[in-house]
C-alpha atoms as a PDB file:
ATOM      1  CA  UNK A   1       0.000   0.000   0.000  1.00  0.00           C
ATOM      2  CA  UNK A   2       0.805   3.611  -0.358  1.00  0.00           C
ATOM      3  CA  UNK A   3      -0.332   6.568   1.255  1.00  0.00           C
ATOM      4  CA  UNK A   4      -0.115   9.988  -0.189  1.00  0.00           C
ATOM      5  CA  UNK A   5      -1.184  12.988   1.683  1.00  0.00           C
ATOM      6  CA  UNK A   6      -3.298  16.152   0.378  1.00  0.00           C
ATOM      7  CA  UNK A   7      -4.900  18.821   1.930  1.00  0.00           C
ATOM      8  CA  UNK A   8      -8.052  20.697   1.277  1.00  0.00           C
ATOM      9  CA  UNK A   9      -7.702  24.437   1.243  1.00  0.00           C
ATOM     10  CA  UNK A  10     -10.577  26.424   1.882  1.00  0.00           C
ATOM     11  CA  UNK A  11     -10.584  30.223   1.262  1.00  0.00           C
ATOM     12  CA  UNK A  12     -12.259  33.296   3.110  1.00  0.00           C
ATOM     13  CA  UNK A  13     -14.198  33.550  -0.498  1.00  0.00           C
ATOM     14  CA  UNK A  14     -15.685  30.057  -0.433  1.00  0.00           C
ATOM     15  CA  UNK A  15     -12.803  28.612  -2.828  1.00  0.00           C
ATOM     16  CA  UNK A  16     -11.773  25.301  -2.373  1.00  0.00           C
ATOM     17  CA  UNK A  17      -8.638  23.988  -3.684  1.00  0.00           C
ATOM     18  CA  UNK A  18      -6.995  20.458  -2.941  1.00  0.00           C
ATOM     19  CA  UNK A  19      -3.098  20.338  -2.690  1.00  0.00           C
ATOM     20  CA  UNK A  20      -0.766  17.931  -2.984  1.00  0.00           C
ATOM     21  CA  UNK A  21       0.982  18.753   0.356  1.00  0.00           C
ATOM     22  CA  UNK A  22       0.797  17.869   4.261  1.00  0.00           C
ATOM     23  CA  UNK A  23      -1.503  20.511   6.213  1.00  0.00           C
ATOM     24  CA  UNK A  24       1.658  20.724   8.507  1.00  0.00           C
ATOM     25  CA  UNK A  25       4.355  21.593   5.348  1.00  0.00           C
ATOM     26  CA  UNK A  26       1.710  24.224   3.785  1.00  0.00           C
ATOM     27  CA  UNK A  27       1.492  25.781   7.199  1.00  0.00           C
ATOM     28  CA  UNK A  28       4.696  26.566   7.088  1.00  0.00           C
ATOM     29  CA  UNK A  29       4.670  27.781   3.762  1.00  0.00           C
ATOM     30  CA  UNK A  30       2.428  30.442   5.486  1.00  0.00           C
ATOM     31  CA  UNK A  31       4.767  31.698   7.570  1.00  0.00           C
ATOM     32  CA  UNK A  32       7.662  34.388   7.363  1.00  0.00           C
ATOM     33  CA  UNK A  33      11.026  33.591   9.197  1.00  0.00           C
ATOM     34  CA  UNK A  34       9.491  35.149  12.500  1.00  0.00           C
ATOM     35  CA  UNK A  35       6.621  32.688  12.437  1.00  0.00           C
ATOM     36  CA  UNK A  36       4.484  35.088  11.583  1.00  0.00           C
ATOM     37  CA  UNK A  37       1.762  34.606   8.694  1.00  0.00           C
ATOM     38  CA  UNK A  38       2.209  36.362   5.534  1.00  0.00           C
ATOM     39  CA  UNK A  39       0.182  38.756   4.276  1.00  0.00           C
ATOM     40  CA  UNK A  40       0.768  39.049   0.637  1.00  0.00           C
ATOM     41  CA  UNK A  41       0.895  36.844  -2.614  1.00  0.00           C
ATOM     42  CA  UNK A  42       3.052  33.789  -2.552  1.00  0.00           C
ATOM     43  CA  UNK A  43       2.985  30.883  -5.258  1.00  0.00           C
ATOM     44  CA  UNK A  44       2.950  27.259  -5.305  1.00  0.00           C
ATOM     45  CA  UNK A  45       1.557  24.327  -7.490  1.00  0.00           C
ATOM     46  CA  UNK A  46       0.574  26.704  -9.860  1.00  0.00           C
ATOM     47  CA  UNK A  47      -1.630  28.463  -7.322  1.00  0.00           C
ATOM     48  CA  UNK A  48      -1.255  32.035  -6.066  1.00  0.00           C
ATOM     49  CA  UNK A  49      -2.817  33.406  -2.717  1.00  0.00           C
ATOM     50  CA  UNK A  50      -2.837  36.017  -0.156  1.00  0.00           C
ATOM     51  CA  UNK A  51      -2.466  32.900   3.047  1.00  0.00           C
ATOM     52  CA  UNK A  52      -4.249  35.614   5.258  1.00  0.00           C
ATOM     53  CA  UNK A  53      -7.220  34.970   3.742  1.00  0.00           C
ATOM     54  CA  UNK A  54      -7.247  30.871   4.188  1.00  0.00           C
ATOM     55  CA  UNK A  55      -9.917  30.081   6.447  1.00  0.00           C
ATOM     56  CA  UNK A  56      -9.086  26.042   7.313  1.00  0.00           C
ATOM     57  CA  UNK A  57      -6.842  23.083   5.935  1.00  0.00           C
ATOM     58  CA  UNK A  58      -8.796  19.796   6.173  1.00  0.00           C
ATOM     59  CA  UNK A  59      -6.343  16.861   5.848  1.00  0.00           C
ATOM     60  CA  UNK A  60      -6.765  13.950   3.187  1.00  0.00           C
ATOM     61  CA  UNK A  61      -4.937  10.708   3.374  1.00  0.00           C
ATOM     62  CA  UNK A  62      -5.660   8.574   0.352  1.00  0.00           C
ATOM     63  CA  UNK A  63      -4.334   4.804   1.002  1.00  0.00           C
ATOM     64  CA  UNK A  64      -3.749   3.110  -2.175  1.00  0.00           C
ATOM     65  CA  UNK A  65      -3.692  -0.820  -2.466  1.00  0.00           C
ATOM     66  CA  UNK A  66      -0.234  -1.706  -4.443  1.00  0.00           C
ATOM     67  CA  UNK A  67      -1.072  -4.965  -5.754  1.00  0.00           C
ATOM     68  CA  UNK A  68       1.725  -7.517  -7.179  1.00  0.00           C
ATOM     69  CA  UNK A  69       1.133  -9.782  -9.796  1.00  0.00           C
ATOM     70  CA  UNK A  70       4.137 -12.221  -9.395  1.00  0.00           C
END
């Protein structure tokens, strides 16, 4: 089996995007080198947003039977 992790992004505007990344990993991506959240533009899997306006992350783990033929 594998297990690949994704995370739902929901948006102050009602926009919902799914993301091929950990909720814990794009959290970080929110933050400046203080720890603080950014507020402006930044750019990743061919998405761009403001992070100050995400409203939640809800966490998908998608298990995926590997199956061998041998």
């Amino acid at each position: 089996m594998s297990t690949s992790y994704k995370t739902k992004l929901f948006m102050d505007s009602g926009k919902e995007y799914i993301l091929n990344k950990h909720p814990e990993d794009l959290v970080e991506q929110f933050k400046n080198q203080d720890g603080d959240l950014i507020n402006s533009f930044i750019q990743f899997e061919g998405l761009i947003i403001n992070p100050s306006h995400v409203s939640s992350l809800e966490y998908i783990e998608e298990v995926k039977d590997v199956r061998y033929d041998g």
